[in-house]
C-alpha atoms as a PDB file:
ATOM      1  CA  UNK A   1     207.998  33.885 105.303  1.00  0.00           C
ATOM      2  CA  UNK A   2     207.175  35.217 102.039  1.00  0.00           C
ATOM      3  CA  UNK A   3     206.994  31.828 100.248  1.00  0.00           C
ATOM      4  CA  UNK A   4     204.682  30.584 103.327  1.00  0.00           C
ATOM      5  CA  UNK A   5     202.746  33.371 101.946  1.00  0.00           C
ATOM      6  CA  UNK A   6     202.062  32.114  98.452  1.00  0.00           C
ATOM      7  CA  UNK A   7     201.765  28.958  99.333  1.00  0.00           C
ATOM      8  CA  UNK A   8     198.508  30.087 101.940  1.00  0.00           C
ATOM      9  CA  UNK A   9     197.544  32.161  98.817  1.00  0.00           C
ATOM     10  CA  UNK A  10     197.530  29.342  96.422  1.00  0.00           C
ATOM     11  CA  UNK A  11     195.710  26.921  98.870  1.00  0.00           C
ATOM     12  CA  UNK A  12     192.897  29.705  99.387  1.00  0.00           C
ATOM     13  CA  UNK A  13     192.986  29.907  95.542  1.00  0.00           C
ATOM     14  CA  UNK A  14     192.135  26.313  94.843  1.00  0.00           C
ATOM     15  CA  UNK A  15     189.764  26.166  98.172  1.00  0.00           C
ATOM     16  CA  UNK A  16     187.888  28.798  96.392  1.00  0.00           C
ATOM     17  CA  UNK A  17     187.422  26.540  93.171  1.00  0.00           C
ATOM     18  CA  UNK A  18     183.971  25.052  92.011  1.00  0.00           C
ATOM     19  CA  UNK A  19     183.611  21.433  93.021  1.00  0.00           C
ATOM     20  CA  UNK A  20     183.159  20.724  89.483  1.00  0.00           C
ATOM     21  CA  UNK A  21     187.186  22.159  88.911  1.00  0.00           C
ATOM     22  CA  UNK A  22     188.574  20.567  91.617  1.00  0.00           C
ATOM     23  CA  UNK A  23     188.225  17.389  90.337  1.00  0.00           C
ATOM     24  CA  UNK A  24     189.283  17.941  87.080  1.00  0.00           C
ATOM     25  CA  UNK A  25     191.216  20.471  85.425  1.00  0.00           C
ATOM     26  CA  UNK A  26     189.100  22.194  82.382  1.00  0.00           C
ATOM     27  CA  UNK A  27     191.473  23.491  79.194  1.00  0.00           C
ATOM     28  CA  UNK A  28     190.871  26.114  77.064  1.00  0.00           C
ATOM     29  CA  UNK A  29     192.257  24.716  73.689  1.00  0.00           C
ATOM     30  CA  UNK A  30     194.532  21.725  72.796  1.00  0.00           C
ATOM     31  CA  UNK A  31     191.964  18.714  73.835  1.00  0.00           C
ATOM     32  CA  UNK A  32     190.427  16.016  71.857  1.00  0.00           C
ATOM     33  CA  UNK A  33     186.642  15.321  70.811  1.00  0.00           C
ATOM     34  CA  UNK A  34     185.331  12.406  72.142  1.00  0.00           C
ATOM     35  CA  UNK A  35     181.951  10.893  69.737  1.00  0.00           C
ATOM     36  CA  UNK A  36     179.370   9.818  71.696  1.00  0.00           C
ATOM     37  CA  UNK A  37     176.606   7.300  71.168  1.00  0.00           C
ATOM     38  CA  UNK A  38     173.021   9.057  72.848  1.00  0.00           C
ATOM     39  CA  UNK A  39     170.588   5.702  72.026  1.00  0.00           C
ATOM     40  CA  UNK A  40     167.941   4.939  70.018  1.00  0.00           C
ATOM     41  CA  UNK A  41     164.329   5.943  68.797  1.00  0.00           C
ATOM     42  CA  UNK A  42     161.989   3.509  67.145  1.00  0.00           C
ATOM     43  CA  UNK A  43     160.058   5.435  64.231  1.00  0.00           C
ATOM     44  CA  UNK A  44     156.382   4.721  63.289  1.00  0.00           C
ATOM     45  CA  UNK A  45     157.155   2.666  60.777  1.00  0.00           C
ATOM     46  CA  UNK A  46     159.121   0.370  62.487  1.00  0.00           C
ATOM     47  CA  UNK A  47     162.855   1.916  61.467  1.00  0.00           C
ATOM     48  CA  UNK A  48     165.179   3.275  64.522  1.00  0.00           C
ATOM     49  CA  UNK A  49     167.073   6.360  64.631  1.00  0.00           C
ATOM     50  CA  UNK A  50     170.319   6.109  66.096  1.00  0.00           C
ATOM     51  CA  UNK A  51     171.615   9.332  67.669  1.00  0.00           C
ATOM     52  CA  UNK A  52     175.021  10.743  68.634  1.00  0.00           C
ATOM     53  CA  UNK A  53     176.653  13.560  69.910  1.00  0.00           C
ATOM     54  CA  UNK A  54     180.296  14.609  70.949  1.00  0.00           C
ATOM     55  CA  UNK A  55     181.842  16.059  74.099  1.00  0.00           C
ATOM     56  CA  UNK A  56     185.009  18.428  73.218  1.00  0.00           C
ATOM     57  CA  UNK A  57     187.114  18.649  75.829  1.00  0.00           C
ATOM     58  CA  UNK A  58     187.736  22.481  75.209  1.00  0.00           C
ATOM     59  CA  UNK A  59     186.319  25.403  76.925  1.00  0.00           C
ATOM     60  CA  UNK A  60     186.789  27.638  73.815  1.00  0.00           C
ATOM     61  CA  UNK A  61     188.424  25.870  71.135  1.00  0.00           C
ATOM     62  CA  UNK A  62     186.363  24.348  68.206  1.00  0.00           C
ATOM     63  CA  UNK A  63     187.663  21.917  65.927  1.00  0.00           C
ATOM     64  CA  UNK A  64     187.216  21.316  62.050  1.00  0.00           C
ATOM     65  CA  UNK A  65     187.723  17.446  60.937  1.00  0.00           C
ATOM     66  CA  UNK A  66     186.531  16.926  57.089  1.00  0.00           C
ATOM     67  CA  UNK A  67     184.462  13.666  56.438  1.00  0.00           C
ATOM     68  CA  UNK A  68     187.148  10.601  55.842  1.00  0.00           C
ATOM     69  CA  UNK A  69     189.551   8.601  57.420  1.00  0.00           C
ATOM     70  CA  UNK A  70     189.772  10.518  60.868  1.00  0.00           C
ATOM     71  CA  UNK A  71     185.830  11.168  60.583  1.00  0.00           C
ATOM     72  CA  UNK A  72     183.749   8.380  59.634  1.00  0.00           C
ATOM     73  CA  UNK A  73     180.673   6.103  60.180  1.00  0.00           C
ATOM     74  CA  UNK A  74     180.405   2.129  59.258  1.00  0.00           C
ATOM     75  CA  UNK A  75     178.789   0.336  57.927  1.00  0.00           C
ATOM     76  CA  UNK A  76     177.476   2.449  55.090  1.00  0.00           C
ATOM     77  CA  UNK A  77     180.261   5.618  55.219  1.00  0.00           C
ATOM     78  CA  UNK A  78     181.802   7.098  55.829  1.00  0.00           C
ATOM     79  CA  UNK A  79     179.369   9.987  55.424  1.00  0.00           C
ATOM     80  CA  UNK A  80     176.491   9.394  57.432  1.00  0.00           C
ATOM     81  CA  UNK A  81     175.663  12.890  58.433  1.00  0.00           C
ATOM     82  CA  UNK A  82     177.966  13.779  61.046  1.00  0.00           C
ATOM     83  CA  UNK A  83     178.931  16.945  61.944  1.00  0.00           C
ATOM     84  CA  UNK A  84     182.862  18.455  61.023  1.00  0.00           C
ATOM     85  CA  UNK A  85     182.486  21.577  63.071  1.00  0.00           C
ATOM     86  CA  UNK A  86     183.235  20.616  66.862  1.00  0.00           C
ATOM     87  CA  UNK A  87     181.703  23.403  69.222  1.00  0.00           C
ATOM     88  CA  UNK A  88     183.163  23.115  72.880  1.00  0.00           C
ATOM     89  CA  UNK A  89     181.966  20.973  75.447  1.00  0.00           C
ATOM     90  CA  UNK A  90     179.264  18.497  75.315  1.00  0.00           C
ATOM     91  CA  UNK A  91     176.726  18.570  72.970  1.00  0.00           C
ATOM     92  CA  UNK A  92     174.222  15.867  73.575  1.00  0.00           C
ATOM     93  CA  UNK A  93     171.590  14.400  70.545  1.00  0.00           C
ATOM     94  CA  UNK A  94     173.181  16.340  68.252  1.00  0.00           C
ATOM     95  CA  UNK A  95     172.076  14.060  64.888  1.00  0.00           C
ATOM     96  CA  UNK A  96     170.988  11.223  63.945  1.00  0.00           C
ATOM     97  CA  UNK A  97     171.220   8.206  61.558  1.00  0.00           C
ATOM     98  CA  UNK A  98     168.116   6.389  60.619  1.00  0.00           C
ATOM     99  CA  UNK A  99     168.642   2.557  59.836  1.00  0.00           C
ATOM    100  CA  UNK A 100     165.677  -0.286  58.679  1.00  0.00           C
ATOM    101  CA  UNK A 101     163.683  -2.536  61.055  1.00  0.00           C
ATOM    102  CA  UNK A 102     165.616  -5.196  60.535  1.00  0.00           C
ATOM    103  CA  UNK A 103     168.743  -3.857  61.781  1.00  0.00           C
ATOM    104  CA  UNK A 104     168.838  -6.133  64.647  1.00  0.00           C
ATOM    105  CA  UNK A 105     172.239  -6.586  66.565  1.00  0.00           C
ATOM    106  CA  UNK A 106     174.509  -4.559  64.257  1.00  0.00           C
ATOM    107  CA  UNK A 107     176.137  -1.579  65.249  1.00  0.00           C
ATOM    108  CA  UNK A 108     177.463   1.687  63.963  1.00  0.00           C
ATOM    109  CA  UNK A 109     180.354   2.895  64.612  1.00  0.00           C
ATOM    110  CA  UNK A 110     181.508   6.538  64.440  1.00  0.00           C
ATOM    111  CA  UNK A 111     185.163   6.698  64.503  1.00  0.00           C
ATOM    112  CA  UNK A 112     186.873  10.676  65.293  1.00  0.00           C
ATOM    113  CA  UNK A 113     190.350  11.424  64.795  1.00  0.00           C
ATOM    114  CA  UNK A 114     191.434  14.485  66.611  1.00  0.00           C
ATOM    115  CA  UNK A 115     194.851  16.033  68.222  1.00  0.00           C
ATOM    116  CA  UNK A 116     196.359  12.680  67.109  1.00  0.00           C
ATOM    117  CA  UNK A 117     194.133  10.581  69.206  1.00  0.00           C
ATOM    118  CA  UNK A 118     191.108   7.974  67.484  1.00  0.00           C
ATOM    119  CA  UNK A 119     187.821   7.630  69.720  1.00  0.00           C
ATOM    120  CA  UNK A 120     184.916   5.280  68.487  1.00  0.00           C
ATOM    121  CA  UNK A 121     181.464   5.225  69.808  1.00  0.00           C
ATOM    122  CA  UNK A 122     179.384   2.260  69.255  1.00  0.00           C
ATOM    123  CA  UNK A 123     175.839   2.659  68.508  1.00  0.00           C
ATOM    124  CA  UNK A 124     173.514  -0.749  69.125  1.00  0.00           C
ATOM    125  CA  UNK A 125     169.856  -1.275  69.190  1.00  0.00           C
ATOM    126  CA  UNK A 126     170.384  -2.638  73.322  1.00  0.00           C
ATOM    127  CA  UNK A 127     167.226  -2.068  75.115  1.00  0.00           C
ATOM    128  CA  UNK A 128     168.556  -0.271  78.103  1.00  0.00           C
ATOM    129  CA  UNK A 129     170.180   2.379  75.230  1.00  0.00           C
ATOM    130  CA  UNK A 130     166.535   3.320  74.345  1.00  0.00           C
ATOM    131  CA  UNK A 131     165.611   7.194  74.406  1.00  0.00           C
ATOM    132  CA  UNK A 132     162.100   8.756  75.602  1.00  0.00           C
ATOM    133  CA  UNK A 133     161.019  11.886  75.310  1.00  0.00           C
ATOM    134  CA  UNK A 134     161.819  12.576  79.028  1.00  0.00           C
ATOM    135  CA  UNK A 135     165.631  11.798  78.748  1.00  0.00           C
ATOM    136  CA  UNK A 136     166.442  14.961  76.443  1.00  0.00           C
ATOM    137  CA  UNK A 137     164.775  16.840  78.849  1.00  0.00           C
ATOM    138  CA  UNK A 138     166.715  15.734  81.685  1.00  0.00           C
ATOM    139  CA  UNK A 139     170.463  15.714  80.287  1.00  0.00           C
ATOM    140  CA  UNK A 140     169.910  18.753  78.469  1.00  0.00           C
ATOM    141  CA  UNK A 141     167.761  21.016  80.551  1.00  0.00           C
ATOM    142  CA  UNK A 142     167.913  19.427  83.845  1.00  0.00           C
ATOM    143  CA  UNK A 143     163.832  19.511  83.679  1.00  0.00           C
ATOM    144  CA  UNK A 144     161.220  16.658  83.275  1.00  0.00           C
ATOM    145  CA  UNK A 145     160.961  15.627  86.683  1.00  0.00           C
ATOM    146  CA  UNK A 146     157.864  16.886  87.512  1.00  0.00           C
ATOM    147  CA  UNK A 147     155.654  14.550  89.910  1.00  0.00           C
ATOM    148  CA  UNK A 148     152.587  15.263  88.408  1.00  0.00           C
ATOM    149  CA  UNK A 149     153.945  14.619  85.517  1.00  0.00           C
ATOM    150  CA  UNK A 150     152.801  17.534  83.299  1.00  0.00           C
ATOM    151  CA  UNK A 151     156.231  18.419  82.064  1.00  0.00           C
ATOM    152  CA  UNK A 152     156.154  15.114  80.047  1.00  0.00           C
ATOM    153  CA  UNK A 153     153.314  16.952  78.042  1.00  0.00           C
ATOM    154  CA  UNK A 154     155.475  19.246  76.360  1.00  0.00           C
ATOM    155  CA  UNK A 155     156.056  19.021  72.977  1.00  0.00           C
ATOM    156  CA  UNK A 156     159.403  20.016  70.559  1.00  0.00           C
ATOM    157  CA  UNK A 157     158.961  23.126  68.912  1.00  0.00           C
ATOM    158  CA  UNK A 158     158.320  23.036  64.902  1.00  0.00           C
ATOM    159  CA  UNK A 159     160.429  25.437  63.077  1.00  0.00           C
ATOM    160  CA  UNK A 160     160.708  25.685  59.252  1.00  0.00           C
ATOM    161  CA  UNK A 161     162.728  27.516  56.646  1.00  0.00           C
ATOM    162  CA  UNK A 162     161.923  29.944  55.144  1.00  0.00           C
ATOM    163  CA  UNK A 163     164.881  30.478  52.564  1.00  0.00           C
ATOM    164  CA  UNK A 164     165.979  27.478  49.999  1.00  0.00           C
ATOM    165  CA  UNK A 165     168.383  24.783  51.577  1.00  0.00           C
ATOM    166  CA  UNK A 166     170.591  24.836  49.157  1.00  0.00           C
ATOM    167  CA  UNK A 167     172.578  27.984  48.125  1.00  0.00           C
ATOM    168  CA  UNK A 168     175.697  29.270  45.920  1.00  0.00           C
ATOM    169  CA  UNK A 169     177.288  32.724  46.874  1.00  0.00           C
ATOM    170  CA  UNK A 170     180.755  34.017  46.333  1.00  0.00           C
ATOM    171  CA  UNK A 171     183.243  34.892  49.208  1.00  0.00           C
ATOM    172  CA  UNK A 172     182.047  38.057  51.409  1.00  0.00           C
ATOM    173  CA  UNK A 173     178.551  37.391  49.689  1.00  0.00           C
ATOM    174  CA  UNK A 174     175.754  38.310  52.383  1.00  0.00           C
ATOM    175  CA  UNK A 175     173.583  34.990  52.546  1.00  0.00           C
ATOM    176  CA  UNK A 176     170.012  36.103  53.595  1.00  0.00           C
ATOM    177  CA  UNK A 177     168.322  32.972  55.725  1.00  0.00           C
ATOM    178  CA  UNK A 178     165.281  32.891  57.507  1.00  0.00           C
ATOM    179  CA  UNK A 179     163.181  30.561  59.715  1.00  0.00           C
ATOM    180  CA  UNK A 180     160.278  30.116  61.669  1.00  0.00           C
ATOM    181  CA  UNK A 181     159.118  28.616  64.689  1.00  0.00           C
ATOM    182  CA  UNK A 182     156.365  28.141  67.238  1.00  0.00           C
ATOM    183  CA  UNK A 183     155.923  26.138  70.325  1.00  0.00           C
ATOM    184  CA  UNK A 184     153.617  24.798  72.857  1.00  0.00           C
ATOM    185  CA  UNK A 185     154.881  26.962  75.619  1.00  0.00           C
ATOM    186  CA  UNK A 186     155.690  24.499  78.013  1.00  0.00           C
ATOM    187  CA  UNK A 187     157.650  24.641  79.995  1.00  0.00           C
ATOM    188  CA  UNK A 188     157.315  27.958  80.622  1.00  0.00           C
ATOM    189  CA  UNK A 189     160.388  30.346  80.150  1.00  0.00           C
ATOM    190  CA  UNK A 190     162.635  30.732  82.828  1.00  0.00           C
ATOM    191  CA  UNK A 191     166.169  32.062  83.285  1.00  0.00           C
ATOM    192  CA  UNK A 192     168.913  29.955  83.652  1.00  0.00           C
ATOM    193  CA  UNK A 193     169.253  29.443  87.691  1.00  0.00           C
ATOM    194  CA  UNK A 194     171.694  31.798  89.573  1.00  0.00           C
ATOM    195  CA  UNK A 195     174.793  29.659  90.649  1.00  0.00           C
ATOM    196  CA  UNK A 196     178.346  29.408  91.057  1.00  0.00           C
ATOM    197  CA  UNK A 197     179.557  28.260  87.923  1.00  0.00           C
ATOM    198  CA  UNK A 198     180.536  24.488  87.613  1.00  0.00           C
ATOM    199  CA  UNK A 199     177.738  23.583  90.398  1.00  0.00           C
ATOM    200  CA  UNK A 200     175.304  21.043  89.584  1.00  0.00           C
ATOM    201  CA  UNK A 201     172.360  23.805  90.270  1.00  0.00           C
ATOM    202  CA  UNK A 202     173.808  26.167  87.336  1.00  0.00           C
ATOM    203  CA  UNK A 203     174.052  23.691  84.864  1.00  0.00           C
ATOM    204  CA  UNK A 204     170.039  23.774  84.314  1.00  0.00           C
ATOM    205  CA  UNK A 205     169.639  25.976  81.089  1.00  0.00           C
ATOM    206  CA  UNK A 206     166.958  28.816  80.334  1.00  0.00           C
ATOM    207  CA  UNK A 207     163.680  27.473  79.187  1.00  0.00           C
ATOM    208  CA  UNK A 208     161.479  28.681  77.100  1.00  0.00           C
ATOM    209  CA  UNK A 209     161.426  29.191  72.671  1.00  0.00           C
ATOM    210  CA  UNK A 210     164.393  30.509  71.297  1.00  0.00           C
ATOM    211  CA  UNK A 211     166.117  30.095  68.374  1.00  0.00           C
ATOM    212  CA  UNK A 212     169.777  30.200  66.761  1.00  0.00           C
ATOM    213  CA  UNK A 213     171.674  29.381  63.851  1.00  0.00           C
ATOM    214  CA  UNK A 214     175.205  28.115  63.604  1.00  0.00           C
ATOM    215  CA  UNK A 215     178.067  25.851  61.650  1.00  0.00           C
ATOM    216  CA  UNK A 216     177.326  22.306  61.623  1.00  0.00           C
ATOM    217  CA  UNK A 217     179.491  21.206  58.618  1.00  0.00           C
ATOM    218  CA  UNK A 218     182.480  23.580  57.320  1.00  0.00           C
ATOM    219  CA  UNK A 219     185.483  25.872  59.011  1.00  0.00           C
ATOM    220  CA  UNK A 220     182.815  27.837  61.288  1.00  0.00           C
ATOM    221  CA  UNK A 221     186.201  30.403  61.991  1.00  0.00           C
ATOM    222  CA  UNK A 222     185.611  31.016  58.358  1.00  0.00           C
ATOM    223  CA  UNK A 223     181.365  32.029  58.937  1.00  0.00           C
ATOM    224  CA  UNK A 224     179.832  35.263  60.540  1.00  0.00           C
ATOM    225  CA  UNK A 225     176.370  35.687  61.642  1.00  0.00           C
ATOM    226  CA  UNK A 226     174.509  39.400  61.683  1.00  0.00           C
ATOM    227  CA  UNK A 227     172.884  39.681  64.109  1.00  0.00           C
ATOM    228  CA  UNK A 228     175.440  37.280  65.906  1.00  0.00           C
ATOM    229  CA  UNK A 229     174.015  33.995  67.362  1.00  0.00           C
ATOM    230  CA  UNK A 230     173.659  32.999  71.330  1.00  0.00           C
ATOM    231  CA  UNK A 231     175.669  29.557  71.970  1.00  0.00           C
ATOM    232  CA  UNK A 232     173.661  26.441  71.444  1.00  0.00           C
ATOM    233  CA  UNK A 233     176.096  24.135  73.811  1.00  0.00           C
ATOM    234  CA  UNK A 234     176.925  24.682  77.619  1.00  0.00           C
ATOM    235  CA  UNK A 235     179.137  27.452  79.090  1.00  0.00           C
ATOM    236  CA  UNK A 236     178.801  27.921  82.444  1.00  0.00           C
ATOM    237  CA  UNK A 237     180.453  30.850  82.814  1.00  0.00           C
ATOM    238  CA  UNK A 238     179.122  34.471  83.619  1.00  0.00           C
ATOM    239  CA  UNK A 239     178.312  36.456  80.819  1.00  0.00           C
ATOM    240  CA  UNK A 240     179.569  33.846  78.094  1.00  0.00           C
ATOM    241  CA  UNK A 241     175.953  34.199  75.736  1.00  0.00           C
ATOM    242  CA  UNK A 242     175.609  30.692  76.529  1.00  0.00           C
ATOM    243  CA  UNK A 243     171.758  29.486  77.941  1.00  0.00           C
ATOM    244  CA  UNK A 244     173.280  27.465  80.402  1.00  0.00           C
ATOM    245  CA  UNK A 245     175.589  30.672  81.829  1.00  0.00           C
ATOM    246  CA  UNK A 246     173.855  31.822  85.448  1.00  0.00           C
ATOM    247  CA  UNK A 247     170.792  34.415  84.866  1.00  0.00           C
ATOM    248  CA  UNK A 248     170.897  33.767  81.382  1.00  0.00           C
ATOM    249  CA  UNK A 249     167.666  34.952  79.752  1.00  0.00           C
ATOM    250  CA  UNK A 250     165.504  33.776  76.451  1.00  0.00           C
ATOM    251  CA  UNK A 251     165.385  36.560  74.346  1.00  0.00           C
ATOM    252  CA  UNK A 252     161.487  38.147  73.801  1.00  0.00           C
ATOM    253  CA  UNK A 253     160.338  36.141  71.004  1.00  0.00           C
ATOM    254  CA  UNK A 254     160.113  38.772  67.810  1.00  0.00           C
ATOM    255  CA  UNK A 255     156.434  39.552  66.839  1.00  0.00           C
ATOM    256  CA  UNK A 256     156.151  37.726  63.528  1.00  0.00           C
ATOM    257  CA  UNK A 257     158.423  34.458  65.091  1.00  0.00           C
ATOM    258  CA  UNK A 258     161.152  34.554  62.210  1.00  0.00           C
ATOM    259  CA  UNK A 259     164.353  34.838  62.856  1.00  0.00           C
ATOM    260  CA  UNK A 260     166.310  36.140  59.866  1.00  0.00           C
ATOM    261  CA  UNK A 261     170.157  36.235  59.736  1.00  0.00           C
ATOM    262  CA  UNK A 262     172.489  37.194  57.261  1.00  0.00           C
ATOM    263  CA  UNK A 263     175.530  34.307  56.901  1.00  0.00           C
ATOM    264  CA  UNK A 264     179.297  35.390  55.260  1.00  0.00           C
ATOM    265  CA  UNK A 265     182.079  32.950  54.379  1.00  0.00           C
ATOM    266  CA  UNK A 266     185.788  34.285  54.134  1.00  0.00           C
ATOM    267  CA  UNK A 267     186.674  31.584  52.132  1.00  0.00           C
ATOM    268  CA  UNK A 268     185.599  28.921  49.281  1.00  0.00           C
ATOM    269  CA  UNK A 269     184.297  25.289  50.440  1.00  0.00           C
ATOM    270  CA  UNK A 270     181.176  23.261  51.489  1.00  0.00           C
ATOM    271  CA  UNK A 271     178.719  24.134  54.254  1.00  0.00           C
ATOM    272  CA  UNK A 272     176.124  23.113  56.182  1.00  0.00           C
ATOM    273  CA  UNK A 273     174.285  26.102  58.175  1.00  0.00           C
ATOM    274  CA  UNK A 274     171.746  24.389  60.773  1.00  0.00           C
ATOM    275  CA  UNK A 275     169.501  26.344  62.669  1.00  0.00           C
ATOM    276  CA  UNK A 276     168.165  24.973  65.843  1.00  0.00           C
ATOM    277  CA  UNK A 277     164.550  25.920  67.813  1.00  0.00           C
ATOM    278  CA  UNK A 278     164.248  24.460  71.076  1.00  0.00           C
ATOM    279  CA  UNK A 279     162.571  25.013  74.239  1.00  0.00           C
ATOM    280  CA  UNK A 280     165.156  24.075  76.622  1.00  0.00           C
ATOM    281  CA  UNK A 281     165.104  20.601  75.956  1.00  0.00           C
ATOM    282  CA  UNK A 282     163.491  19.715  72.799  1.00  0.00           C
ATOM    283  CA  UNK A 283     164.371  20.622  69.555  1.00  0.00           C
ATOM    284  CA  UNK A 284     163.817  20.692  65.945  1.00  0.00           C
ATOM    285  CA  UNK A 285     166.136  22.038  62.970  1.00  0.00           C
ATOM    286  CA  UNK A 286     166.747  22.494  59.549  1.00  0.00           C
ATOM    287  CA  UNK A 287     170.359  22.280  57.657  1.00  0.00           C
ATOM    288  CA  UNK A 288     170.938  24.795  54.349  1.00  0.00           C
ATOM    289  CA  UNK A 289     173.799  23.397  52.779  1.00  0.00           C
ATOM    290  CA  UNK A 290     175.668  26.078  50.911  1.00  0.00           C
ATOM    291  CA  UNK A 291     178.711  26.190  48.452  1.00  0.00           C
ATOM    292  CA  UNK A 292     181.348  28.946  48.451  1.00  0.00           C
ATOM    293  CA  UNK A 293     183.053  29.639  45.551  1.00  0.00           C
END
């Protein structure tokens, strides 16, 4: 009788599960990063920019892979800019490479190394791959469907730094950055919907300016931020400081629209720093690169 019990208990248990989690289990720590080829943007002057971004499989864990063998881009690498601090989960048009007009039917290919397992994303100039100033909107905010079409008026923010981009400090050395950053106001802010988390209506973010700086190249376990910096990728769970966790609110934007922060590194190495404006689903940013000695 009792194990009739548990196994009623356990049935309720997974009954009880988002739909998302039901169909696939979601780990903590211990999964790869997959790269991932966003499309392409044709320039005014005729170049393209091919962008990229990753999906970790991890809830929490990030993952440091150096530029090299097991994180590369060819032709032309293997440093082409990519990132070699992994936040969790999927983090959509996070950089991008710009190549010449002539490129034509070449391809770039990002190749990732992590947990033991290689994944490659291809990146081609194929029509259907091309990206409009509506898609961001849509696969990052969930917005930019609006029928009258006034949503596709919005604009990225424009943000600039404030401090020098390149820096040399010592270990436990306070790092005093600063940017700025404006926007159109469109759309206008709004907290991330109310949800179960894992449903397809939480996994709209919070619109509306806001800003936040984090690790893009470096051991980010080995960087602090004062004041300490909301998520910039999706968590969808309650109370995780992530825009895209239910009732999740844009801060008030400060009075003189900087956002200072103070940046510490436990130990030696290269870094890049990148802060990131957006609006809830455009986005500018700025890198600082910044050696610790």
């Amino acid at each position: 009788m009792q194990l009739r019990t548990w196994a009623l208990v356990a049935v309720l248990a997974l009954l009880s599960l988002p739909a998302a989690n039901s169909q696939q289990l979601v780990y903590l720590s211990g999964q790869t990063v997959a790269p991932a080829y966003e499309g392409w943007e044709l320039n005014p002057d005729g170049s393209y920019n091919m962008v990229f971004g990753y999906f970790n499989r991890n809830l929490e864990e990030h993952l440091h892979v150096p530029v090299g063998p097991e994180n590369s881009i060819e032709p032309g690498g293997p440093d082409q800019g990519q990132p070699t601090w992994f936040m969790p989960r999927r983090n959509r048009f996070h950089f991008k490479i710009r190549v010449p007009a002539d490129f034509g039917e070449n391809e770039l290919v990002w190749t990732l190394t992590t947990q033991g397992q290689t994944e490659k994303a291809y990146g081609t100039l194929i029509p259907e791959y091309v990206i409009d100033k509506q898609l961001p909107m849509l696969d990052v905010g969930n917005f930019g469907r609006d029928p009258e079409g006034l949503e596709l008026l919005n604009e990225p923010p424009s943000l600039t730094l404030d401090s020098a981009s390149e820096h040399t400090v010592a270990v436990g050395e306070g790092l005093q950055l600063n940017a700025s950053a404006s926007d159109d106001g469109m759309p206008e802010p709004k907290a991330a919907p109310q949800g179960r988390p894992g449903s397809p209506r939480s996994r709209s973010n919070a619109v509306g300016l806001r800003v936040s700086w984090f690790v893009y190249r470096g051991d980010g376990d080995t960087v602090t931020f004062d004041p300490p910096q909301h998520k910039t990728y999706p968590d969808y769970r309650l109370n995780s400081d992530s825009p895209w966790s239910p009732g999740w609110e844009t801060p008030p934007l400060p009075a003189d629209l900087q956002w200072p922060v103070t940046a510490t590194f436990s130990k030696p190495g290269e870094y890049v720093v990148r802060v990131l404006a957006t609006d809830g689903g455009l986005t500018d940013h700025a890198d600082v690169a910044v050696t610790v000695r």
